[in-house]
N, C-alpha and C. Protein backbone atom coordinates (compact mmCIF):
# COMPACT_ATOMS: atom_id res chain seq x y z
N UNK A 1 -5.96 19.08 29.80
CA UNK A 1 -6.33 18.51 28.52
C UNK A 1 -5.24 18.85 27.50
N UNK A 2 -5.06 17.71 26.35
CA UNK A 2 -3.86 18.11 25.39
C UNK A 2 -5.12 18.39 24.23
N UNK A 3 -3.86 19.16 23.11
CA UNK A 3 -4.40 19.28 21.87
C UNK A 3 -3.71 18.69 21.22
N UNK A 4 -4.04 18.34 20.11
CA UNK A 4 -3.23 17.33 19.18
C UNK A 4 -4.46 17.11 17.78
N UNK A 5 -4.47 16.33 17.28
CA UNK A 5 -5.17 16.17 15.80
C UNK A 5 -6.05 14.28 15.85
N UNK A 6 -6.79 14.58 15.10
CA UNK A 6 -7.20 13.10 15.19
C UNK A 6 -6.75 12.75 13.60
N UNK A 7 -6.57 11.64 13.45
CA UNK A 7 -6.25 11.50 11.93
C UNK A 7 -7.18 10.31 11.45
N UNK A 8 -8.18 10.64 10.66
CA UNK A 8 -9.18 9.44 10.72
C UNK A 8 -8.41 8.67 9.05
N UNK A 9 -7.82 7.63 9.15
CA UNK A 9 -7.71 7.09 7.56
C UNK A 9 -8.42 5.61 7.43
N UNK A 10 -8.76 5.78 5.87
CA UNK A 10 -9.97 5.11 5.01
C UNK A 10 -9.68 4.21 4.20
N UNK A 11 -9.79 2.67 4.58
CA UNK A 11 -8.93 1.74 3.84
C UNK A 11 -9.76 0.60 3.73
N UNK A 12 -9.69 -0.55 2.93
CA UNK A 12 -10.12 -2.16 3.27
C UNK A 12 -9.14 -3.34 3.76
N UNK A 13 -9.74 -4.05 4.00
CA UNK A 13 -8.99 -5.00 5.08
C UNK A 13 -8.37 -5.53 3.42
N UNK A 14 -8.46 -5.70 2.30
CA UNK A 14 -8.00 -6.32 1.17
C UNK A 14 -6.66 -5.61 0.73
N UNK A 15 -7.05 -4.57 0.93
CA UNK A 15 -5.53 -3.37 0.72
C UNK A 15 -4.40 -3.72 1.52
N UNK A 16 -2.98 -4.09 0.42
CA UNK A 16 -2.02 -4.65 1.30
C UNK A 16 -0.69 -3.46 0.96
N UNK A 17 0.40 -3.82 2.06
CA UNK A 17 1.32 -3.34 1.76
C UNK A 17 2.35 -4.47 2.32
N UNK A 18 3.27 -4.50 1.02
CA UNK A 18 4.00 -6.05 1.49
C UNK A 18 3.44 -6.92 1.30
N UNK A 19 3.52 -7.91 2.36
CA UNK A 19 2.82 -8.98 2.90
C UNK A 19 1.86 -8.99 3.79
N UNK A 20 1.65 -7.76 4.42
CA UNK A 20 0.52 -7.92 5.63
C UNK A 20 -0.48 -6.72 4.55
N UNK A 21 -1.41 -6.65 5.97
CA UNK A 21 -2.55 -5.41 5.39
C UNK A 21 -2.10 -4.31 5.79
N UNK A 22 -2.60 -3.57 4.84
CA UNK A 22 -2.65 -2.07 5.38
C UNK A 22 -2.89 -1.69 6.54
N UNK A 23 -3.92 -2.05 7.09
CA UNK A 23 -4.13 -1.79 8.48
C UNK A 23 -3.37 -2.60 9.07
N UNK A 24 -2.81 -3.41 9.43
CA UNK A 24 -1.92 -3.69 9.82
C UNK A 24 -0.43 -3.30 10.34
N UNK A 25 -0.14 -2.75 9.12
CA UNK A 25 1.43 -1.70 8.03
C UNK A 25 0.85 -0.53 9.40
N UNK A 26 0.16 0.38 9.14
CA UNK A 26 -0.70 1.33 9.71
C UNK A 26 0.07 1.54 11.06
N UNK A 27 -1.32 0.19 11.84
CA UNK A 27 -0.79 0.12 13.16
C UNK A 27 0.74 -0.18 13.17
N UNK A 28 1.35 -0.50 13.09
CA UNK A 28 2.58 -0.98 12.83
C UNK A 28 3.35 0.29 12.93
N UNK A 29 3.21 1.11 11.87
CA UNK A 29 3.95 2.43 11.56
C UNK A 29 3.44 3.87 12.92
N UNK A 30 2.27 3.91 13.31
CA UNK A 30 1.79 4.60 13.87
C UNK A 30 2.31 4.29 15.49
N UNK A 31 2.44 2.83 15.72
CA UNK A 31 3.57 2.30 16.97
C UNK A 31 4.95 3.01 16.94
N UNK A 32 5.77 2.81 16.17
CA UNK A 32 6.94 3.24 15.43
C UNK A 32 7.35 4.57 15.77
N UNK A 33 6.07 5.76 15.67
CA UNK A 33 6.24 6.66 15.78
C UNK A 33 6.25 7.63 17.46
N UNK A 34 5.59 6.22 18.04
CA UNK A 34 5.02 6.65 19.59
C UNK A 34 3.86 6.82 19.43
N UNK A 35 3.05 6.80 18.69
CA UNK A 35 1.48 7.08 18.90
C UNK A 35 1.13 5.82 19.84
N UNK A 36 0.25 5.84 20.42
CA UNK A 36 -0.52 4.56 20.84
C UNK A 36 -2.48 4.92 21.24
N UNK A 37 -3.08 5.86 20.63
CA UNK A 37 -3.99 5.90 20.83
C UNK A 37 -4.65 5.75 19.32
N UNK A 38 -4.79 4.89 19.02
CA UNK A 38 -5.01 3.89 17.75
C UNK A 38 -6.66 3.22 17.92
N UNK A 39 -7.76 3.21 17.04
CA UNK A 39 -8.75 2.26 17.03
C UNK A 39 -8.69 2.19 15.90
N UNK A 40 -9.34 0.59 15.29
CA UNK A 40 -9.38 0.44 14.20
C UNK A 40 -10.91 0.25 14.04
N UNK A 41 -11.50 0.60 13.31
CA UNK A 41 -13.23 -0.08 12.93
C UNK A 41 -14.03 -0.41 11.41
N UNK A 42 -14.54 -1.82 11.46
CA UNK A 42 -14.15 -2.38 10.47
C UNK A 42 -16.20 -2.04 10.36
N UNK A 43 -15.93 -1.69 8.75
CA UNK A 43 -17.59 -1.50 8.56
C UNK A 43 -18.04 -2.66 7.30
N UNK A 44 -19.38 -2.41 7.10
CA UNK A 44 -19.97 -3.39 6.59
C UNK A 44 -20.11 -2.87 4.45
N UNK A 45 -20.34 -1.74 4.58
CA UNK A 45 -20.23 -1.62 3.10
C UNK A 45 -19.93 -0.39 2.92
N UNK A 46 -18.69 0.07 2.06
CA UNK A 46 -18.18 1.62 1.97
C UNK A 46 -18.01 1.98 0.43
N UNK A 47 -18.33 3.08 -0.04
CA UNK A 47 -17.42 3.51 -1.55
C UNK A 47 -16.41 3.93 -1.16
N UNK A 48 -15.12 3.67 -1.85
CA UNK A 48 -14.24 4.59 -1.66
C UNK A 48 -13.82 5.60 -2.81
N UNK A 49 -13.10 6.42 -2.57
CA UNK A 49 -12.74 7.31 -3.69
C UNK A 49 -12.75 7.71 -4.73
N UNK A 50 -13.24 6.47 -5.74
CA UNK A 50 -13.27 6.63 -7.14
C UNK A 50 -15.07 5.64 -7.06
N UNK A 51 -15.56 5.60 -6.12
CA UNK A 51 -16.86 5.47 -6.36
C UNK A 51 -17.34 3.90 -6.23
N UNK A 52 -15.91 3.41 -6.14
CA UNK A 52 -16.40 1.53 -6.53
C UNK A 52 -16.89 1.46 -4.40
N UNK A 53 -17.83 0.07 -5.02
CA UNK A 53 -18.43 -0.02 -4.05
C UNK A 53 -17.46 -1.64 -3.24
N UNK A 54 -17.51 -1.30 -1.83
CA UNK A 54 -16.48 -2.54 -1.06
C UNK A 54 -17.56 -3.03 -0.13
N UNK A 55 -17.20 -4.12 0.04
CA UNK A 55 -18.90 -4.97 1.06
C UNK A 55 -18.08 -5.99 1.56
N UNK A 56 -18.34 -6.31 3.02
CA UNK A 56 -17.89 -7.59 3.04
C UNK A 56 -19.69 -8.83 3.22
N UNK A 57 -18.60 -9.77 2.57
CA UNK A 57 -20.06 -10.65 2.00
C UNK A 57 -19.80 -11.59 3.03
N UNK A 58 -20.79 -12.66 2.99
CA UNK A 58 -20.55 -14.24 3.21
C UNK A 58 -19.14 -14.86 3.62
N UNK A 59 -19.19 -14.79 2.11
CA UNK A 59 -17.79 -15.68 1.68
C UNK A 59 -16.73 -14.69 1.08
N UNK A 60 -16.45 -14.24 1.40
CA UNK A 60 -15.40 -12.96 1.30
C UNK A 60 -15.62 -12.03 2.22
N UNK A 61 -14.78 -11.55 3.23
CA UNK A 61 -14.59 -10.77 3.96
C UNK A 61 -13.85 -9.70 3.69
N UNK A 62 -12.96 -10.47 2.91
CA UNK A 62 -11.51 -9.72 2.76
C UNK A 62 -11.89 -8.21 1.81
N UNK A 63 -12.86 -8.21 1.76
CA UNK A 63 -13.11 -6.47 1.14
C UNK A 63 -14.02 -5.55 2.30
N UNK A 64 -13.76 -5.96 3.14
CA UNK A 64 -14.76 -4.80 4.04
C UNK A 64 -13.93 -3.64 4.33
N UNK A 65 -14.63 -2.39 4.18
CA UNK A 65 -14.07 -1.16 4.26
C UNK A 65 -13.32 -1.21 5.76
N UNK A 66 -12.33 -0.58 6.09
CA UNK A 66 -12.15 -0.28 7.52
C UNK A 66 -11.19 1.21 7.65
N UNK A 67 -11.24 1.52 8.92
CA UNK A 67 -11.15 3.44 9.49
C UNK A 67 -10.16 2.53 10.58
N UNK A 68 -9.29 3.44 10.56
CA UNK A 68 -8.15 3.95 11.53
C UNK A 68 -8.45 5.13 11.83
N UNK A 69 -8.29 5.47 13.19
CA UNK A 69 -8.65 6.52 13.87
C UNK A 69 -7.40 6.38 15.41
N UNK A 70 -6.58 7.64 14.71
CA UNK A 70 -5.13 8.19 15.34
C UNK A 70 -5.42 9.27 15.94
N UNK A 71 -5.27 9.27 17.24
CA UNK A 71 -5.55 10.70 18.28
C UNK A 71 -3.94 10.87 18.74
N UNK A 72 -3.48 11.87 18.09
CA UNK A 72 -2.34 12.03 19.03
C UNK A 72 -1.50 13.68 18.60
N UNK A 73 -0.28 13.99 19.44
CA UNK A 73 -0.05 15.40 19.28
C UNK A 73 -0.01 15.99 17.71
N UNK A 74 0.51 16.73 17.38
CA UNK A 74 0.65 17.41 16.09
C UNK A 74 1.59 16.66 15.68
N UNK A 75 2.96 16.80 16.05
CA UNK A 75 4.05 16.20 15.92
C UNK A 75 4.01 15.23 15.31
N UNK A 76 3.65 14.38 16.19
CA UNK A 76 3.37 12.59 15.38
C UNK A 76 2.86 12.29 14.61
N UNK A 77 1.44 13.19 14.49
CA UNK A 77 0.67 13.06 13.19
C UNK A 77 1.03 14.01 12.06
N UNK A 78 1.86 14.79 12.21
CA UNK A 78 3.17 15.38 11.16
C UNK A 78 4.30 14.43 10.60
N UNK A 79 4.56 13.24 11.35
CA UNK A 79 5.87 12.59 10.96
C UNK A 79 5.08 11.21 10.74
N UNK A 80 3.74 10.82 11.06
CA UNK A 80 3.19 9.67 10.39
C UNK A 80 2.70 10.12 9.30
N UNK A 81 1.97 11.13 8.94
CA UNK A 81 1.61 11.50 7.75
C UNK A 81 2.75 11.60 6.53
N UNK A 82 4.00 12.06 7.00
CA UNK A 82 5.50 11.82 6.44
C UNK A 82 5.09 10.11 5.65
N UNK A 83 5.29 9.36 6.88
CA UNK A 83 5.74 7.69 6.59
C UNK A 83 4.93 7.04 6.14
N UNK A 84 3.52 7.59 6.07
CA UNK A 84 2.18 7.23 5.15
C UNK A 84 2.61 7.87 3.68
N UNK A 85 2.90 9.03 3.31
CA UNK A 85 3.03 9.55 2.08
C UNK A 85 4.06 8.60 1.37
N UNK A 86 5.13 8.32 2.21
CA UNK A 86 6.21 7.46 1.45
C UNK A 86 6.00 6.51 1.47
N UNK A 87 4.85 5.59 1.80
CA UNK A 87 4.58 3.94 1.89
C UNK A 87 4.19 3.39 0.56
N UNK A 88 3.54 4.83 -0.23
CA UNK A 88 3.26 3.89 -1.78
C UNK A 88 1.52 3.74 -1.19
N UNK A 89 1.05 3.63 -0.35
CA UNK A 89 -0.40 3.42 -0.29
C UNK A 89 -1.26 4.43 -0.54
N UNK A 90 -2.40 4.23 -1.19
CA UNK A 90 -3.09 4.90 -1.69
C UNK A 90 -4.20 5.46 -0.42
N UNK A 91 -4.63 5.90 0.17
CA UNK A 91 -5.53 6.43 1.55
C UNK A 91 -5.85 7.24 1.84
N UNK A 92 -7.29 7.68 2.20
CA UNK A 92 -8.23 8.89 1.65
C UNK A 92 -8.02 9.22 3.33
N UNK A 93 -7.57 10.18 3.89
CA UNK A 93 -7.67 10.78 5.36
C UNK A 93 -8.55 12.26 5.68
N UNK A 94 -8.82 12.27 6.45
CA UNK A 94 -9.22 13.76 7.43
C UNK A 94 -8.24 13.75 8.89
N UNK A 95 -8.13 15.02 8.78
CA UNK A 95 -7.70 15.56 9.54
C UNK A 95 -8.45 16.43 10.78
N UNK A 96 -8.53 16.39 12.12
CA UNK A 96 -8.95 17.55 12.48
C UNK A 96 -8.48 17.85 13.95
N UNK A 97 -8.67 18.74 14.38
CA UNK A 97 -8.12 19.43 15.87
C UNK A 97 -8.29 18.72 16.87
N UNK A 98 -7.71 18.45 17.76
CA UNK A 98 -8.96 18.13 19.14
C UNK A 98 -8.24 18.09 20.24
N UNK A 99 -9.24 18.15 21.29
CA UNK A 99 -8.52 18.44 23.03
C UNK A 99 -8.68 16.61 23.31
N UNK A 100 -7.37 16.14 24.21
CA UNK A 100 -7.92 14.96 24.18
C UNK A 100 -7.19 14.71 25.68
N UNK A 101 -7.72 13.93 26.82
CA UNK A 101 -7.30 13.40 28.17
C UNK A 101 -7.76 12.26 28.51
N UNK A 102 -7.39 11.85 29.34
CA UNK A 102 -8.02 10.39 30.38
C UNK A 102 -9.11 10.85 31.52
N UNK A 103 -10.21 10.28 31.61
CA UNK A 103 -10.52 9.91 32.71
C UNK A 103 -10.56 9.03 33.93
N UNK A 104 -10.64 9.08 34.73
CA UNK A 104 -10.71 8.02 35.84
C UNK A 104 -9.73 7.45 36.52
N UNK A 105 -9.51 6.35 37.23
CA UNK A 105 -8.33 6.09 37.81
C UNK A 105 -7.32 5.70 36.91
């Protein structure tokens, strides 16, 4: 089993950087670095940080909260946390420890 960190970060699909989305930028940058154990999960109604409330509706989607969730060594999540700080995006993260392996064939 490895140890390494999970890096859970807290964003909406509306949040851009550039031209694409954040989550997008994200995955993008988190490739870049060699990570590849990446999920993204998109939820239905979140506050974020300063309390405002994000929903995706009907007819607007484009505000639904969504979580990136990065499992990988220290390292990487030392030098993505680097290329996240310098992106200019604003993103509420946790951090935490963890043993992580494959099962099965």
């Amino acid at each position: 089993m490895a140890a390494g960190s999970q890096l859970t970060l807290y964003t909406r699909r509306k949040q851009k950087k550039g031209h694409q989305s954040a989550v997008a930028w994200i995955l993008e940058a988190a490739k870049a670095q060699g990570v590849v154990g990446v999920t993204v999960l998109e939820g239905y109604e979140g506050l974020d940080a300063h309390g405002k409330l994000h929903a995706a509706h009907f007819f607007d989607l484009a505000d639904e909260p969504a979580v990136v969730l990065i499992v990988a060594d220290e390292a990487a999540i030392d030098a993505l946390l680097v290329t996240l700080g310098a992106s200019g995006l604003e993103l509420f993260f946790t951090r935490s420890s963890v043993e992580y392996g494959r099962l099965g064939g």
